[in-house]
ModelCIF file with pLDDT and N, C-alpha, C, O atoms, coordinates in Angstrom:
data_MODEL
#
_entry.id   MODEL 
#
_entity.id                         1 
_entity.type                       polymer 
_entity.pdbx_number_of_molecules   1 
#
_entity_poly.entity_id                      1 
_entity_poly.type                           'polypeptide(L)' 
_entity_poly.nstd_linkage                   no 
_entity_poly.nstd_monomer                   no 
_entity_poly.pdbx_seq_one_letter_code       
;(UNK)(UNK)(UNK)(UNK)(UNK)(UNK)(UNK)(UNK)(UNK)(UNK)(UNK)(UNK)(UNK)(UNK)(UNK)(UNK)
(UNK)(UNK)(UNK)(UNK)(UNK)(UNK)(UNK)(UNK)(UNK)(UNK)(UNK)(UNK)(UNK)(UNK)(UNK)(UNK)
(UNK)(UNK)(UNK)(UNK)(UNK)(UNK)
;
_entity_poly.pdbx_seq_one_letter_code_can   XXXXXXXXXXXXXXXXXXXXXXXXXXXXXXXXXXXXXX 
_entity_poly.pdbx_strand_id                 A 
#
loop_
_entity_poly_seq.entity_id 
_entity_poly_seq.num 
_entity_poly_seq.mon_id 
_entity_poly_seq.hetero 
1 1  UNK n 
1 2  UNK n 
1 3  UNK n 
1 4  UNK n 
1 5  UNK n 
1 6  UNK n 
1 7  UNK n 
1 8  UNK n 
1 9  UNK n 
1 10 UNK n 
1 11 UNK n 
1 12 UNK n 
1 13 UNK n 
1 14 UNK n 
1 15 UNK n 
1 16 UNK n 
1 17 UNK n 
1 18 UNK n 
1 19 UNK n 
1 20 UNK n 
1 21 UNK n 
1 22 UNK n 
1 23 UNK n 
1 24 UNK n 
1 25 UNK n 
1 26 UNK n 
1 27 UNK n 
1 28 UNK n 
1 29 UNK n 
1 30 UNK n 
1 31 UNK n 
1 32 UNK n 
1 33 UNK n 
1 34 UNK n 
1 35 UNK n 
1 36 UNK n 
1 37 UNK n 
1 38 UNK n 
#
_struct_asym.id          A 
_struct_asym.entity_id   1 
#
loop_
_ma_qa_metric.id 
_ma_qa_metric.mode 
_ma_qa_metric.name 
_ma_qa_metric.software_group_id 
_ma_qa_metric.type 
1 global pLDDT . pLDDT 
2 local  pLDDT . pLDDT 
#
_ma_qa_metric_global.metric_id      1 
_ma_qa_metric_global.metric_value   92.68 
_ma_qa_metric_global.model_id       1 
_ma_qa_metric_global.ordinal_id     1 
#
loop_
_ma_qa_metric_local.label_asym_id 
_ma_qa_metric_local.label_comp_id 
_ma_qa_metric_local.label_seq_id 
_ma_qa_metric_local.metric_id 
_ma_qa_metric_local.metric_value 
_ma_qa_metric_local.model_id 
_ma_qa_metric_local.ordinal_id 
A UNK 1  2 93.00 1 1  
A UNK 2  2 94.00 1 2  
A UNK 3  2 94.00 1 3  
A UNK 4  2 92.00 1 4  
A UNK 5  2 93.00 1 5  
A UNK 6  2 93.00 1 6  
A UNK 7  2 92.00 1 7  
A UNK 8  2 91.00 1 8  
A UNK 9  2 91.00 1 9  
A UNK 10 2 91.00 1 10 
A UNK 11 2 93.00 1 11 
A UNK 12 2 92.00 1 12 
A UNK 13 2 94.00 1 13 
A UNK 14 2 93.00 1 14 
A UNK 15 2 94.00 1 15 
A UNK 16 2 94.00 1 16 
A UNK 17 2 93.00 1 17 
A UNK 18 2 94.00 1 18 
A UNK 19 2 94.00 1 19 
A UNK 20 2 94.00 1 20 
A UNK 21 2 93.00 1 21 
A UNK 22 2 95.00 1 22 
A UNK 23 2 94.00 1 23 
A UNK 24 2 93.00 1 24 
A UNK 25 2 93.00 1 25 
A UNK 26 2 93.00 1 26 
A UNK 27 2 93.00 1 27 
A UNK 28 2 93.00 1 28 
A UNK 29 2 91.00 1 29 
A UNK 30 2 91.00 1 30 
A UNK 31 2 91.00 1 31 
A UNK 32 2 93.00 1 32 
A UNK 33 2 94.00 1 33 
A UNK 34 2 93.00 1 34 
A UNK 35 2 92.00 1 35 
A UNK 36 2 92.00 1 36 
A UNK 37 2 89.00 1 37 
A UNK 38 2 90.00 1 38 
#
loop_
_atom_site.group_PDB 
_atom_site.id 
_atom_site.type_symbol 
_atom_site.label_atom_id 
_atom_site.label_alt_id 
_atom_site.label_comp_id 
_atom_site.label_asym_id 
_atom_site.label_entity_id 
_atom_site.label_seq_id 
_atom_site.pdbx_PDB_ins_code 
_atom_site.Cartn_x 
_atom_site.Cartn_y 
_atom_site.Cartn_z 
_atom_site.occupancy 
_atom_site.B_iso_or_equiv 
_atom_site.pdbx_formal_charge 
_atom_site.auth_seq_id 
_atom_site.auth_comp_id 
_atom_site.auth_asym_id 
_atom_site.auth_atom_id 
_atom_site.pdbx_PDB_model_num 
ATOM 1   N N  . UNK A 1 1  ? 99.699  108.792 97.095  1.00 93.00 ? 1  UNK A N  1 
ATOM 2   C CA . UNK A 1 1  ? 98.289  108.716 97.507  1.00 93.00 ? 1  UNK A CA 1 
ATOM 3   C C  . UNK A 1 1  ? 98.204  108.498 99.017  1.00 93.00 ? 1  UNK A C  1 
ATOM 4   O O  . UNK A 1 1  ? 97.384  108.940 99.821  1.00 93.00 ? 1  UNK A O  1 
ATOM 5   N N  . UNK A 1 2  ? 99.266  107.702 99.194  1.00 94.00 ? 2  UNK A N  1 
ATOM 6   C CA . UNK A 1 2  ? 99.096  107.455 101.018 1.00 94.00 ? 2  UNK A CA 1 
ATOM 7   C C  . UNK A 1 2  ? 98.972  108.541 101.717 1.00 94.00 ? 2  UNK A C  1 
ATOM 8   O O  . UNK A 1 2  ? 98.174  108.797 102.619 1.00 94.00 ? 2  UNK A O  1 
ATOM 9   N N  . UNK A 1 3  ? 100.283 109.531 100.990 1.00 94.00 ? 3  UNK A N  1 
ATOM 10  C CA . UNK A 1 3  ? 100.639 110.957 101.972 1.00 94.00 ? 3  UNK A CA 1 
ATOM 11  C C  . UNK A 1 3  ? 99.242  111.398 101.647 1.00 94.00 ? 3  UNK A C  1 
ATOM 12  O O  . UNK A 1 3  ? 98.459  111.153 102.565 1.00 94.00 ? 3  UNK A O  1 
ATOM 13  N N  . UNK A 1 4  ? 98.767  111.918 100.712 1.00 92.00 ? 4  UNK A N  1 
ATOM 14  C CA . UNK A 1 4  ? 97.593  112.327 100.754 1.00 92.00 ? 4  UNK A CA 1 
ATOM 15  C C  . UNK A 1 4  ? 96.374  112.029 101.745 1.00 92.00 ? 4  UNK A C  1 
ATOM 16  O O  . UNK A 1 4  ? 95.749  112.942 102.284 1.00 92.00 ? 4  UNK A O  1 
ATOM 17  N N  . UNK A 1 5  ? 96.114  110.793 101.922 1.00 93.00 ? 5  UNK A N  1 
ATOM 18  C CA . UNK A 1 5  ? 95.310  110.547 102.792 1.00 93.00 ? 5  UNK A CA 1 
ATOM 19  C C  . UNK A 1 5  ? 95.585  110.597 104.269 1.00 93.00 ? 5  UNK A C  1 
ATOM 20  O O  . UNK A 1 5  ? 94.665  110.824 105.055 1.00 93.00 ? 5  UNK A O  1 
ATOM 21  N N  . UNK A 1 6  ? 97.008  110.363 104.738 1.00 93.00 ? 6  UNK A N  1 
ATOM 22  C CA . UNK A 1 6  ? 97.654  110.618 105.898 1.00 93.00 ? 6  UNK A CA 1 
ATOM 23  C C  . UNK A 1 6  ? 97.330  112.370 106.321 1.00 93.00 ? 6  UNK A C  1 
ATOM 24  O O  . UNK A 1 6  ? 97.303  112.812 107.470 1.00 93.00 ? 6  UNK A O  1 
ATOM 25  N N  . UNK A 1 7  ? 97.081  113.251 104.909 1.00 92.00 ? 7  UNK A N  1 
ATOM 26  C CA . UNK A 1 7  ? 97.120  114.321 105.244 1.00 92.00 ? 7  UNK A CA 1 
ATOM 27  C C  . UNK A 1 7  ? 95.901  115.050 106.181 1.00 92.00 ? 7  UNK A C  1 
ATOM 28  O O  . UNK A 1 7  ? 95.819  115.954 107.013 1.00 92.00 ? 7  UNK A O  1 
ATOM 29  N N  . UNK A 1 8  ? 95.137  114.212 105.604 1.00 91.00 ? 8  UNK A N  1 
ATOM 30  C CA . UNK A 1 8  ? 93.414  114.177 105.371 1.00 91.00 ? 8  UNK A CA 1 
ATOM 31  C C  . UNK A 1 8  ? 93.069  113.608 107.242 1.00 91.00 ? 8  UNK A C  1 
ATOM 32  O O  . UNK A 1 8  ? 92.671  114.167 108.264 1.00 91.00 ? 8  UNK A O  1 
ATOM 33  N N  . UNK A 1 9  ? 93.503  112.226 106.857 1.00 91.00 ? 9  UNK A N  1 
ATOM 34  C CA . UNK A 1 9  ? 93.061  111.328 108.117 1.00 91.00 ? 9  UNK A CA 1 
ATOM 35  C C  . UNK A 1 9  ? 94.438  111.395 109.208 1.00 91.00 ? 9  UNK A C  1 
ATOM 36  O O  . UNK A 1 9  ? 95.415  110.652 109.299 1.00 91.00 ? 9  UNK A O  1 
ATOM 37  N N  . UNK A 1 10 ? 94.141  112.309 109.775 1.00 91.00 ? 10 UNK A N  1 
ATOM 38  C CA . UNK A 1 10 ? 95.693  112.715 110.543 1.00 91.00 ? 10 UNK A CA 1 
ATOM 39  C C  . UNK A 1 10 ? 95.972  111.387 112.043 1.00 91.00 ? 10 UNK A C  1 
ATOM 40  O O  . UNK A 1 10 ? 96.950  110.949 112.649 1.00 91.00 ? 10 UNK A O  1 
ATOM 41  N N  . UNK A 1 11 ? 94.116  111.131 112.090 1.00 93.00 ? 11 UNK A N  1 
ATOM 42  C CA . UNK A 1 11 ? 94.402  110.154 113.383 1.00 93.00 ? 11 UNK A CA 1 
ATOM 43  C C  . UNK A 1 11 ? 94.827  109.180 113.015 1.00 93.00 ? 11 UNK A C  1 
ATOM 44  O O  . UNK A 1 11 ? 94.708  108.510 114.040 1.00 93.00 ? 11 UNK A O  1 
ATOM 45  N N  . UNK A 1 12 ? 95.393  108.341 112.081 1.00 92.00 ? 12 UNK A N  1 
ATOM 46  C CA . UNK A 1 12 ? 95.430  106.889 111.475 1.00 92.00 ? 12 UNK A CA 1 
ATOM 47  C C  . UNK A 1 12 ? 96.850  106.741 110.949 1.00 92.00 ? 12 UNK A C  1 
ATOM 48  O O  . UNK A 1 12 ? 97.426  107.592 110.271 1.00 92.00 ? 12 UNK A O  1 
ATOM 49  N N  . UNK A 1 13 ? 97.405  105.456 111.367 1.00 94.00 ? 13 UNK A N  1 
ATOM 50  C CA . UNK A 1 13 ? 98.942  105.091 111.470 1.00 94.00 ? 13 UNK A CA 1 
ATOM 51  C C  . UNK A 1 13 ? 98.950  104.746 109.599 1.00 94.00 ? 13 UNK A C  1 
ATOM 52  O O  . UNK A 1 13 ? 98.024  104.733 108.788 1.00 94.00 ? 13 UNK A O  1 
ATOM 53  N N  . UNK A 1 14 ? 100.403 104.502 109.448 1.00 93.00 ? 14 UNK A N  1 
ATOM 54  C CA . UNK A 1 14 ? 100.829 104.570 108.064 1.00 93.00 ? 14 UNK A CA 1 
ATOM 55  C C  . UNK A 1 14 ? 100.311 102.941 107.534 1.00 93.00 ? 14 UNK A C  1 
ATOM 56  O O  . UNK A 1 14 ? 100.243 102.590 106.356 1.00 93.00 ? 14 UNK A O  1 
ATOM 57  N N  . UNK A 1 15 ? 99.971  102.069 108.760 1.00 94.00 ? 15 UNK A N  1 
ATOM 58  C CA . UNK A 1 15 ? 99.405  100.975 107.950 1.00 94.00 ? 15 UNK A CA 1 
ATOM 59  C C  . UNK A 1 15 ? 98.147  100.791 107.238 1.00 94.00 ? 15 UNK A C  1 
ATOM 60  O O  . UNK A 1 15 ? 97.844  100.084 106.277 1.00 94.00 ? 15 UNK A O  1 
ATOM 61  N N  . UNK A 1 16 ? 97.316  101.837 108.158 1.00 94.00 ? 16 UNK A N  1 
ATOM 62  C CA . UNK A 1 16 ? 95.997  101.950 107.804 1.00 94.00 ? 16 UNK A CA 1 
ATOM 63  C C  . UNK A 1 16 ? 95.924  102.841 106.792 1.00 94.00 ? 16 UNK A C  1 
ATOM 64  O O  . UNK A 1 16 ? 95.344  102.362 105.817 1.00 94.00 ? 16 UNK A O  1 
ATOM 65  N N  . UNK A 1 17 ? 96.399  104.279 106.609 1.00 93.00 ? 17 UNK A N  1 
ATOM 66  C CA . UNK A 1 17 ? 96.672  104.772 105.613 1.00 93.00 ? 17 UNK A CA 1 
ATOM 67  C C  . UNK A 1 17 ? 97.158  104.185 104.437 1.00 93.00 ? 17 UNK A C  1 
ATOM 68  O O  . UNK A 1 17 ? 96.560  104.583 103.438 1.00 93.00 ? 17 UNK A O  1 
ATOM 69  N N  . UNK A 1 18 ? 98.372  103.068 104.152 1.00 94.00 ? 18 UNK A N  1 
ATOM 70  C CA . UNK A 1 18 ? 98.538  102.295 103.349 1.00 94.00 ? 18 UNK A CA 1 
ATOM 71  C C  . UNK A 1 18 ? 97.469  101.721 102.426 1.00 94.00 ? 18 UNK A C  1 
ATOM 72  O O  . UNK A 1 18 ? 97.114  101.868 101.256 1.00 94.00 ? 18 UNK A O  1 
ATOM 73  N N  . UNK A 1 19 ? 97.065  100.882 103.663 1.00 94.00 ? 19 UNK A N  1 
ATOM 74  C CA . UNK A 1 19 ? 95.427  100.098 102.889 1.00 94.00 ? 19 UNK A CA 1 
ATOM 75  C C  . UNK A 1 19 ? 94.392  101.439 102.391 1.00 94.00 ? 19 UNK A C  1 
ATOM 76  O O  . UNK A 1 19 ? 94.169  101.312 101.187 1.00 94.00 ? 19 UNK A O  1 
ATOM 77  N N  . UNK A 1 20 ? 94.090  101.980 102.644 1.00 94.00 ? 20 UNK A N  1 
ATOM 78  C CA . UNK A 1 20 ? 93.366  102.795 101.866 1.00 94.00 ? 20 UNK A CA 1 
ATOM 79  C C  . UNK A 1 20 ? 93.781  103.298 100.656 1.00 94.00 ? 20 UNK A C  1 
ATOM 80  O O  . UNK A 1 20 ? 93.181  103.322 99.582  1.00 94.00 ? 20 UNK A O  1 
ATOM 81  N N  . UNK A 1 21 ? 95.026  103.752 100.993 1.00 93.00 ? 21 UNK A N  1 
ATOM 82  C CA . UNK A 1 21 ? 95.559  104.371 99.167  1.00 93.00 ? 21 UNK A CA 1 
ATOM 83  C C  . UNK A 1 21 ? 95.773  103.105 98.220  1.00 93.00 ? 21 UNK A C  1 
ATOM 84  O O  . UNK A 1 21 ? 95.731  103.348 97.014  1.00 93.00 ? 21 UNK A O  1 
ATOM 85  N N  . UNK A 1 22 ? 95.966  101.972 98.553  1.00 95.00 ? 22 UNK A N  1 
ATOM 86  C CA . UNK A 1 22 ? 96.150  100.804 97.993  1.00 95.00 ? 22 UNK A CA 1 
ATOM 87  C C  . UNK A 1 22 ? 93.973  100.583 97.505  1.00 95.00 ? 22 UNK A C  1 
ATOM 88  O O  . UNK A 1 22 ? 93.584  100.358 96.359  1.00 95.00 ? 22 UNK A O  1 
ATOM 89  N N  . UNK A 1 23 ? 93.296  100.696 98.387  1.00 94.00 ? 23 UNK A N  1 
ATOM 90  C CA . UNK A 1 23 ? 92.325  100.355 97.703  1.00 94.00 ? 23 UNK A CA 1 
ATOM 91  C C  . UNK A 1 23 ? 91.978  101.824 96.716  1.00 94.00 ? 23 UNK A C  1 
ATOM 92  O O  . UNK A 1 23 ? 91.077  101.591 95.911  1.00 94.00 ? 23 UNK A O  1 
ATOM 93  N N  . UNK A 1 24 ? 92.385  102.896 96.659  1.00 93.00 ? 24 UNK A N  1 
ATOM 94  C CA . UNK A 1 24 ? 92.022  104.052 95.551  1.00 93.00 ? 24 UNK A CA 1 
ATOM 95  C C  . UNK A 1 24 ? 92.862  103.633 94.563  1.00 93.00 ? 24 UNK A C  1 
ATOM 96  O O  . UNK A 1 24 ? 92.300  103.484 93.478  1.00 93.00 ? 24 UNK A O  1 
ATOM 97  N N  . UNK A 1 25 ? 94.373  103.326 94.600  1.00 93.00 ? 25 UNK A N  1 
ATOM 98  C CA . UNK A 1 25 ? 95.173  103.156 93.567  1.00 93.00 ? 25 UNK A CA 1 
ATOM 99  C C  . UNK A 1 25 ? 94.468  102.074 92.802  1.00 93.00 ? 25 UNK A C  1 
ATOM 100 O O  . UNK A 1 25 ? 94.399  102.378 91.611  1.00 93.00 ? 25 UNK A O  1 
ATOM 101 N N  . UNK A 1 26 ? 93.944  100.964 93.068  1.00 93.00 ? 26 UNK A N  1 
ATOM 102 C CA . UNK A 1 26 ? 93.495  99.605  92.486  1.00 93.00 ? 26 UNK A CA 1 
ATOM 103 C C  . UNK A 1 26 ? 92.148  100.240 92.084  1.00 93.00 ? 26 UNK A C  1 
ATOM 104 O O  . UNK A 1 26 ? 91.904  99.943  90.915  1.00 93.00 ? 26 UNK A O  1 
ATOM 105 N N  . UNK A 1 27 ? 91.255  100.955 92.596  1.00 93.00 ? 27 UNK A N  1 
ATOM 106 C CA . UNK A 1 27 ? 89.940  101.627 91.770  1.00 93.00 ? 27 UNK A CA 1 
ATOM 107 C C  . UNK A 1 27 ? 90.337  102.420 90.564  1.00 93.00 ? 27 UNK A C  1 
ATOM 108 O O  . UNK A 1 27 ? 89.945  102.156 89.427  1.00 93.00 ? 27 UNK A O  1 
ATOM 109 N N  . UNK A 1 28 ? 91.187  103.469 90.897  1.00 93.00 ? 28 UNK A N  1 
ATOM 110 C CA . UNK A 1 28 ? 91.432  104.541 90.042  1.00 93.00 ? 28 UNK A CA 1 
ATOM 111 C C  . UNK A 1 28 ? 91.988  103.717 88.248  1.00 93.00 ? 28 UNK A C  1 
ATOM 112 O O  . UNK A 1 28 ? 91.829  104.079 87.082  1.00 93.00 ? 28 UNK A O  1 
ATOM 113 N N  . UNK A 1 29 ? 92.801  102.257 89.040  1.00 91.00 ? 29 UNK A N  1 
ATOM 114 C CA . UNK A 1 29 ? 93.317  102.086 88.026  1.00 91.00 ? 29 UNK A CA 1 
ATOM 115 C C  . UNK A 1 29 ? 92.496  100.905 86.710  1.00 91.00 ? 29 UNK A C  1 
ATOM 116 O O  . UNK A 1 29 ? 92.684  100.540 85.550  1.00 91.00 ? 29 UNK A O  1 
ATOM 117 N N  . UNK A 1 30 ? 91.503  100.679 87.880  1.00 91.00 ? 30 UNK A N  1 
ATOM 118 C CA . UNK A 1 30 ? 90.151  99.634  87.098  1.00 91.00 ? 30 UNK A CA 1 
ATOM 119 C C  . UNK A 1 30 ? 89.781  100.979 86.481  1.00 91.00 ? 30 UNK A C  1 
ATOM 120 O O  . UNK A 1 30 ? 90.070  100.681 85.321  1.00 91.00 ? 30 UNK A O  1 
ATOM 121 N N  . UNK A 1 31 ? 89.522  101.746 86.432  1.00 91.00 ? 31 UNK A N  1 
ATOM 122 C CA . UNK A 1 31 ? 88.518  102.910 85.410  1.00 91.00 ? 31 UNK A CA 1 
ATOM 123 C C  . UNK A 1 31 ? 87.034  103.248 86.051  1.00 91.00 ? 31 UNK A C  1 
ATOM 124 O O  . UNK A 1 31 ? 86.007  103.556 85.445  1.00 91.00 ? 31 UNK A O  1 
ATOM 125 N N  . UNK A 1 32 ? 87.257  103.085 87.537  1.00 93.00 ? 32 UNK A N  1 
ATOM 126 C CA . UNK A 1 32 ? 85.925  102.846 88.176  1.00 93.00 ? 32 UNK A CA 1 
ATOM 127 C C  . UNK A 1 32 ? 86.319  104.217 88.681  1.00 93.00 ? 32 UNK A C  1 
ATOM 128 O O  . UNK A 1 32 ? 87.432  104.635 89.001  1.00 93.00 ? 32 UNK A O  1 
ATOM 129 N N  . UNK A 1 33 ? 84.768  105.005 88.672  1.00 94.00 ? 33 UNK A N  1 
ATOM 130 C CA . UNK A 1 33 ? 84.712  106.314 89.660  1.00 94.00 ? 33 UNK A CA 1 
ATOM 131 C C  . UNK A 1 33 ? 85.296  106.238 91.489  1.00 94.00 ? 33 UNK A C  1 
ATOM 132 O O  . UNK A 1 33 ? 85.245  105.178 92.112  1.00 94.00 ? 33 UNK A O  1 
ATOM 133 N N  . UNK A 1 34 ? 85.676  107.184 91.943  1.00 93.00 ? 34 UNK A N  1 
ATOM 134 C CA . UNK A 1 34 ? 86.012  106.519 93.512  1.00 93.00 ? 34 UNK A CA 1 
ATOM 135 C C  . UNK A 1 34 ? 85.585  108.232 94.463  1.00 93.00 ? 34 UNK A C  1 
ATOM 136 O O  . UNK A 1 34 ? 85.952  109.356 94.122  1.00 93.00 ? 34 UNK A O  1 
ATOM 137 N N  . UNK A 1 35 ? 84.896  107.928 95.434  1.00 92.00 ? 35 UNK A N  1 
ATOM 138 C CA . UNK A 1 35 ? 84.893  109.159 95.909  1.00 92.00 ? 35 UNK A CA 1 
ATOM 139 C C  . UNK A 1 35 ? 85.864  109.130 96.919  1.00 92.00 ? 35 UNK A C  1 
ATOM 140 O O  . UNK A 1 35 ? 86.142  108.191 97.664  1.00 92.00 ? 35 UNK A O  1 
ATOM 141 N N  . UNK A 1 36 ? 86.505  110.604 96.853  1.00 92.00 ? 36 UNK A N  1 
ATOM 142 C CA . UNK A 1 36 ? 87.400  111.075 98.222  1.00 92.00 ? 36 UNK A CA 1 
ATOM 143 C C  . UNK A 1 36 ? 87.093  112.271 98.845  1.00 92.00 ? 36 UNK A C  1 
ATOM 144 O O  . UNK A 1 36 ? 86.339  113.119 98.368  1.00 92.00 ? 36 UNK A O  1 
ATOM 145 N N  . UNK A 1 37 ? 87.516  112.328 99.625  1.00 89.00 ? 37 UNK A N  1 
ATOM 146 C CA . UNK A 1 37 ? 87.321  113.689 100.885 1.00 89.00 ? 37 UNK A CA 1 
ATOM 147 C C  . UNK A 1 37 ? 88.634  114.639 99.944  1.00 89.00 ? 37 UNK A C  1 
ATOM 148 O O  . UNK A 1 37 ? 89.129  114.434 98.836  1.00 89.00 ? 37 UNK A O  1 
ATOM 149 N N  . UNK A 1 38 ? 88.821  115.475 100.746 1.00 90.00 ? 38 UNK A N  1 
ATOM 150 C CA . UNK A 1 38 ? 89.679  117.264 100.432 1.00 90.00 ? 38 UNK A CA 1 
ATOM 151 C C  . UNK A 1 38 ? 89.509  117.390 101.718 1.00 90.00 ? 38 UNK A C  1 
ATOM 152 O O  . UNK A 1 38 ? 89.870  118.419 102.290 1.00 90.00 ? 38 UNK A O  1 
#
């Protein structure tokens, strides 16, 4: 999920990328809807 978003958000270091896929992984895995970019 990180690479994914690293792919997306090209300006943003792997820590910040981290925290974001860390907050989709923890939504996705509550059963809660989550919107993302493409």
């Amino acid at each position: 999920i990180r690479r994914g978003v690293a792919a997306i958000l090209t300006s943003l270091g792997h820590d910040e990328t981290l925290q974001i896929a860390r907050t989709i992984v923890s939504t996705l895995e509550s059963g809660e809807p989550i919107e993302l970019m493409t």
